[in-house]
Protein backbone atom coordinates (compact mmCIF):
# COMPACT_ATOMS: atom_id res chain seq x y z
CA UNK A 1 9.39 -19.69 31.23
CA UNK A 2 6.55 -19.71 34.02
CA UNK A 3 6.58 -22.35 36.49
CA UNK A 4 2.74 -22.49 36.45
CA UNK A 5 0.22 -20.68 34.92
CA UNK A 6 -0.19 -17.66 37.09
CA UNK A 7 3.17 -17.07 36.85
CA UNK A 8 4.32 -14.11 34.25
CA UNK A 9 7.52 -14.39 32.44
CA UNK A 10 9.97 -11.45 32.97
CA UNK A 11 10.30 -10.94 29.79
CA UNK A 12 7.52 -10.60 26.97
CA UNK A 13 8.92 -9.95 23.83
CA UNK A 14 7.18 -6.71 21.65
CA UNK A 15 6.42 -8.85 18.14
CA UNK A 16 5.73 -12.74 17.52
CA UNK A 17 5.92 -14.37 14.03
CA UNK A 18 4.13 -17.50 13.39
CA UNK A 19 4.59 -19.08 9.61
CA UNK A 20 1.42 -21.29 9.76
CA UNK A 21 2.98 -24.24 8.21
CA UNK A 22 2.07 -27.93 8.36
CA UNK A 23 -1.91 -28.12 8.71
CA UNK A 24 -2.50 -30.06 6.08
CA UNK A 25 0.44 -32.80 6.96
CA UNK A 26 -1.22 -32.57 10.56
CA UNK A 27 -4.65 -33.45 9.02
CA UNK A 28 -3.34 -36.25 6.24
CA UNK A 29 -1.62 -37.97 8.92
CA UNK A 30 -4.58 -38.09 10.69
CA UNK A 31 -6.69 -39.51 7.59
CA UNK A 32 -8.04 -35.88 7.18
CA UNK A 33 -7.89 -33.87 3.97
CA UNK A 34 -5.97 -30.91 3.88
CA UNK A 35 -8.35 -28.26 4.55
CA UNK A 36 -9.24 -30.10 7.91
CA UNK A 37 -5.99 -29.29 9.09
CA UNK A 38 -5.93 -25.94 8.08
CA UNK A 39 -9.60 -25.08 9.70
CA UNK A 40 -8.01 -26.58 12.74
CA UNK A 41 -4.97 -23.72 12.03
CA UNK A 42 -7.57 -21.14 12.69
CA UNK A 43 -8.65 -22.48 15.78
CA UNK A 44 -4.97 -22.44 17.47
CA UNK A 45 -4.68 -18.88 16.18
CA UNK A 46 -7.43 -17.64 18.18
CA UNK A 47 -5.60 -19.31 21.32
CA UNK A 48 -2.29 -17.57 19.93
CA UNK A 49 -4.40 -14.08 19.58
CA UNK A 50 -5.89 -14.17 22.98
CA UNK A 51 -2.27 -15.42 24.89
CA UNK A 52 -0.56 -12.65 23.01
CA UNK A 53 -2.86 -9.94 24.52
CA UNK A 54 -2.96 -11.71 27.56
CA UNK A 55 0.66 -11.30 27.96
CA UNK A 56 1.14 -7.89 26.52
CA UNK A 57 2.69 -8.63 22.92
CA UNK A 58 1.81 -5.85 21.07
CA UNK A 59 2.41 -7.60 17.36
CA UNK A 60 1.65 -10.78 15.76
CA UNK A 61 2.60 -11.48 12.19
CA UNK A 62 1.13 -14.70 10.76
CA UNK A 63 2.41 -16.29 7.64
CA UNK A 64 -0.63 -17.65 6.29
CA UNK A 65 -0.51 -17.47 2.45
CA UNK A 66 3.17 -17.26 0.46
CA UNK A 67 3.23 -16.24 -2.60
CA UNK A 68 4.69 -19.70 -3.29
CA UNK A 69 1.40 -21.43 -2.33
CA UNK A 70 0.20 -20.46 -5.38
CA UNK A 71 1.55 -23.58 -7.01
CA UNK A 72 -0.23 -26.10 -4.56
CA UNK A 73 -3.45 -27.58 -5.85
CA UNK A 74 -6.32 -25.37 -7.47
CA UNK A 75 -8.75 -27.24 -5.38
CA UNK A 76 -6.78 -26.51 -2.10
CA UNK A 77 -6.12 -22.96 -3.08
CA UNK A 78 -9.43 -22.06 -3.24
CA UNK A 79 -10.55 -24.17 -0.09
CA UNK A 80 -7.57 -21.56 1.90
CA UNK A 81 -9.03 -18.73 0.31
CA UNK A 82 -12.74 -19.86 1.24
CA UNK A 83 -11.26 -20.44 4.88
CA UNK A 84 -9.53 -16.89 4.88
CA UNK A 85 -12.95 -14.97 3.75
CA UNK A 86 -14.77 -17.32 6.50
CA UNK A 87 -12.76 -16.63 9.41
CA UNK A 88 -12.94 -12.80 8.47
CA UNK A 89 -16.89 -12.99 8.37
CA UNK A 90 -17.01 -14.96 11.62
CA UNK A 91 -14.10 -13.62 13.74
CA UNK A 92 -13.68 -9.93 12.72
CA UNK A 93 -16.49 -8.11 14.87
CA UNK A 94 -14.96 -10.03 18.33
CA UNK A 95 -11.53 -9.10 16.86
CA UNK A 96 -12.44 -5.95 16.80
CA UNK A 97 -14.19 -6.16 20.33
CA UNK A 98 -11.07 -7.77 21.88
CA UNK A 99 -9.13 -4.29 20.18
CA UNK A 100 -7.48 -6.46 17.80
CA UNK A 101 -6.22 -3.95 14.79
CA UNK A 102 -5.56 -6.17 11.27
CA UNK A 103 -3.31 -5.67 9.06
CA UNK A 104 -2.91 -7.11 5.53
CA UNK A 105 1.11 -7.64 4.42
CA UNK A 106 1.20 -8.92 0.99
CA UNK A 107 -0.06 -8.41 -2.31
CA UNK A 108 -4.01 -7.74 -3.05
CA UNK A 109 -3.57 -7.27 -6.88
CA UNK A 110 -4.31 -10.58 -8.67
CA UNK A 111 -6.75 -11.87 -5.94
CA UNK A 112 -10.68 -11.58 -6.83
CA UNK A 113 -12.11 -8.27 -6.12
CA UNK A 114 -14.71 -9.11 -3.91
CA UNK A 115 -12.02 -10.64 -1.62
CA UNK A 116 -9.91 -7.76 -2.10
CA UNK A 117 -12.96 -5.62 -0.47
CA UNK A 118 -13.71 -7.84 2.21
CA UNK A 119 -9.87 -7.78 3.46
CA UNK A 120 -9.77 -4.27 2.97
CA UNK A 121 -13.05 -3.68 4.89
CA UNK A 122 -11.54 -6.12 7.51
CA UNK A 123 -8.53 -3.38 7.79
CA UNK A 124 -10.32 -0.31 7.85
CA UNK A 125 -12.53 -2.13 10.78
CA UNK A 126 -9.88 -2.26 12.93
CA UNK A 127 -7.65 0.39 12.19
CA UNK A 128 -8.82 2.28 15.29
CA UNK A 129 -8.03 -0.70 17.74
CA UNK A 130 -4.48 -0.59 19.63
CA UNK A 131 -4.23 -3.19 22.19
CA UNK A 132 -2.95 -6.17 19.43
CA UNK A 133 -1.80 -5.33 15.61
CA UNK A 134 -2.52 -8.66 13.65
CA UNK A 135 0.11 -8.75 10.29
CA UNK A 136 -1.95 -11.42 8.13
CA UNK A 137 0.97 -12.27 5.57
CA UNK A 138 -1.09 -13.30 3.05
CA UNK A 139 0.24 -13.88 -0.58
CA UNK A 140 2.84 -12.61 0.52
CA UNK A 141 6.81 -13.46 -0.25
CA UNK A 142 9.94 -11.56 1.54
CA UNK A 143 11.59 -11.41 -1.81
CA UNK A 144 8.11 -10.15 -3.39
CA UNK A 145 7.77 -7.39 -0.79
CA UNK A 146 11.29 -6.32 -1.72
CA UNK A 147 10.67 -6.18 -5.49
CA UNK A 148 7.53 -3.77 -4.75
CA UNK A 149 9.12 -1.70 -2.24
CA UNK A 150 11.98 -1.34 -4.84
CA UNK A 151 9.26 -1.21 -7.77
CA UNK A 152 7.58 1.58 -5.56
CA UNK A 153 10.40 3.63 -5.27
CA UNK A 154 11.58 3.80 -8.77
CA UNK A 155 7.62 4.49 -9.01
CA UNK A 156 7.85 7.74 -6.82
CA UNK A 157 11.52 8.69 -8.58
CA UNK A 158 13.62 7.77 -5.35
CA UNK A 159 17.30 8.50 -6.46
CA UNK A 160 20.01 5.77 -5.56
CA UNK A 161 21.77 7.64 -3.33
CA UNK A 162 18.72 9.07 -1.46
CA UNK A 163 17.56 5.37 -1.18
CA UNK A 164 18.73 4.66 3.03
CA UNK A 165 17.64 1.71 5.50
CA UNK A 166 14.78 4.22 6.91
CA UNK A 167 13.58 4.72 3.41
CA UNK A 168 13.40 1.27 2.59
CA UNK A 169 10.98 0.37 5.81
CA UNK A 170 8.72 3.26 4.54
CA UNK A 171 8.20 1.28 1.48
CA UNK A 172 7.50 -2.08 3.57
CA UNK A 173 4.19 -3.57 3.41
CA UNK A 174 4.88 -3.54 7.15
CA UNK A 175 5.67 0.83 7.13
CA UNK A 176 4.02 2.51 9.92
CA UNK A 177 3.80 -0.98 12.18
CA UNK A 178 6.60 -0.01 14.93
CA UNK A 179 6.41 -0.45 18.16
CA UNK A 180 5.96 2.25 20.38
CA UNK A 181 8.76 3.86 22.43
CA UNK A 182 8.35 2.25 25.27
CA UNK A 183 9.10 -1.08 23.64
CA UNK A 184 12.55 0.15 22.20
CA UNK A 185 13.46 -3.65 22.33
CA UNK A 186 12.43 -7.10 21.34
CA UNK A 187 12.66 -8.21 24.94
């Protein structure tokens, strides 16, 4: 790591994952409900989004919604959903301006359609924009993204033995997110 802050590590790796976990511990701790603590989430993601382009990382993924959180408490899943639609109506035009391209990973199907429009209007946006691809994991699951992919195959009549590690990543919510040549490598 950088001695001080004008110094630039040698090596910037090409994709950063962040699961966004522990916002609302942060904010009961702090005799805050929940949802405090996951506003304040959004507000250190900004600071993530603007060091990774800063630095050069070309992908983010954030692991904001599993498909797990489901279970949590109605009252709290609608509060992260209200947050989610806010930060897209408040933060997607400098996104865009700071060439920030989003990307949705997850499952739409199930969620209200007028959110389902606004993230897909968030996507389309942005598609243009190449300096910083945003993956917003959101109600999303690894083992969910495997049943679809699999689902999604059987779907388009993909034989077993056609079915190869290539394949599969076409089927990924995350198919046609690769970095570009010249970052053949993670670091």
């Amino acid at each position: 790591m950088p001695q001080n802050k004008t110094e630039q590590p040698t090596k910037i790796p090409v994709h950063i994952g962040i699961i966004m976990d522990g916002n609302g511990r942060w904010a009961i701790s702090r005799g805050l409900p929940r949802l405090a603590g996951h506003r304040a989430g959004t507000e250190n993601l900004r600071r993530m989004i603007e060091a990774c382009i800063d630095f050069g990382i070309r992908y983010l993924t954030i692991y904001a919604f599993s498909t797990e959180n489901w279970g949590r408490p109605q009252e709290e899943v609608q509060g992260l959903l209200k947050i989610f639609e806010n930060v897209i109506d408040r933060e997607l035009q400098e996104l865009s301006d700071m060439g920030v391209q989003l990307r949705h990973i997850g499952r739409l199907d199930g969620l209200k359609p007028s959110f389902q429009k606004k993230v897909m209007q968030a996507v389309d946006f942005t598609h243009h924009n190449q300096r910083l691809t945003l993956n917003i994991a959101f109600n999303y699951g690894g083992r969910d993204e495997i049943v679809c992919a699999i689902q999604n195959m059987i779907r388009d009549g993909v034989k077993p033995e056609a079915v190869t590690d290539e394949l599969v990543g076409r089927y990924l919510f995350t198919a046609g997110a690769r970095p570009r040549s010249d970052h053949s490598h993670l670091w």
